[in-house]
Protein backbone atom coordinates (compact mmCIF):
# COMPACT_ATOMS: atom_id res chain seq x y z
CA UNK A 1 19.16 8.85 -32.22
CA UNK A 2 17.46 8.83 -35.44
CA UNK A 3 13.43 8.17 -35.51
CA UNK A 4 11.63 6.90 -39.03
CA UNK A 5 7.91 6.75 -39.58
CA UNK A 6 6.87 4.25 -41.96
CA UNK A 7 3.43 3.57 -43.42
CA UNK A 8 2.84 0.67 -40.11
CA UNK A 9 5.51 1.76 -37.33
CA UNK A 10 7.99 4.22 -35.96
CA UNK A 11 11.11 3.12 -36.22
CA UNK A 12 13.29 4.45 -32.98
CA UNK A 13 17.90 3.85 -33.79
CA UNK A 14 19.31 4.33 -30.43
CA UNK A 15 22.91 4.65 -29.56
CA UNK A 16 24.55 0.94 -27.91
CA UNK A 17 26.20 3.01 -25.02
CA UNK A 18 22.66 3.42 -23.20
CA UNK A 19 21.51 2.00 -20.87
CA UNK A 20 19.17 -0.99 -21.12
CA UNK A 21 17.53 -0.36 -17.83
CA UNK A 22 16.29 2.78 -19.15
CA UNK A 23 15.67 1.64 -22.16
CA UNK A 24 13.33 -0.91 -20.88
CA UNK A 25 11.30 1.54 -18.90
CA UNK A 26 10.58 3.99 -21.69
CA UNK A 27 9.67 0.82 -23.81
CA UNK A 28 7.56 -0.39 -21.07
CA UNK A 29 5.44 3.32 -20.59
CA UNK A 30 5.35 3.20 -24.82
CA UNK A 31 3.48 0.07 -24.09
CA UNK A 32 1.29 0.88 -21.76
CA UNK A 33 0.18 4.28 -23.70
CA UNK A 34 -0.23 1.75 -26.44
CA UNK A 35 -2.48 -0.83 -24.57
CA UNK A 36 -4.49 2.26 -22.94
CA UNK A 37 -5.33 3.88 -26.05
CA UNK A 38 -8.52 4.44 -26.64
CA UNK A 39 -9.63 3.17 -23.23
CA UNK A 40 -13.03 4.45 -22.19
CA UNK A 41 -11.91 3.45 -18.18
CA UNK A 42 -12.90 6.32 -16.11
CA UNK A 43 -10.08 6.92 -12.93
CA UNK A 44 -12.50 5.43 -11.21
CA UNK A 45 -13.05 2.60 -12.68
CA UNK A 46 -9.34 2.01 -12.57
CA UNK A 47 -9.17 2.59 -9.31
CA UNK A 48 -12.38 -0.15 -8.56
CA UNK A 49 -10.49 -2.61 -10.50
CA UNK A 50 -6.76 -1.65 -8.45
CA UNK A 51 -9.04 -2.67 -5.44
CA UNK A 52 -10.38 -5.83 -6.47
CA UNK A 53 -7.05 -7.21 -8.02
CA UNK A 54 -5.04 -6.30 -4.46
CA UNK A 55 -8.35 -7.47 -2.39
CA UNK A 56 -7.90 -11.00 -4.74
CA UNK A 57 -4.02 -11.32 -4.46
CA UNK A 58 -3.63 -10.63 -0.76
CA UNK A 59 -6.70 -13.10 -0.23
CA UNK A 60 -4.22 -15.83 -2.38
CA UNK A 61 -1.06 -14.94 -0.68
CA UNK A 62 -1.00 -14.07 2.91
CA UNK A 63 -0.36 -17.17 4.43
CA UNK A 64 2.91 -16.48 2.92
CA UNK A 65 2.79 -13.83 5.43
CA UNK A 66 1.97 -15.52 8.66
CA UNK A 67 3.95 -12.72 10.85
CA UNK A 68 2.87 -9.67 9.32
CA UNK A 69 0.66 -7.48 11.81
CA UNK A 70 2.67 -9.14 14.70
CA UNK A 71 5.70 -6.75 16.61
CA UNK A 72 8.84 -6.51 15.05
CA UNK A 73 10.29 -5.84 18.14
């Protein structure tokens, strides 16, 4: 693994043998420190806006769930 800084990126060389899986999720956590950066979000403002997106989705989507709540057994 060799890592270059140039003057407007970092330039990460990785070995072929890994795995892309992995790959993917250190890429994806890079890109989320990225995105957050600089954020003035307090935790709970995070955690308001958590609420309202699961409060909106499950509003959308559960008659796709017609059984849930009912017995399993």
């Amino acid at each position: 693994m060799t890592i270059e800084r140039t003057e407007n990126e970092i330039i990460i060389r990785l070995s072929p043998d890994l795995d892309v899986s992995d790959i993917q999720r250190i890429l994806d956590y890079l890109s989320y420190k990225q995105t957050i950066q600089g954020s003035k979000a307090t935790q709970k403002d995070i955690d308001e806006l958590a609420k309202e997106v699961k409060k909106g989705w499950w509003e959308k989507n559960k008659h796709r769930f017609p059984d849930l709540g009912k017995s399993l057994f």
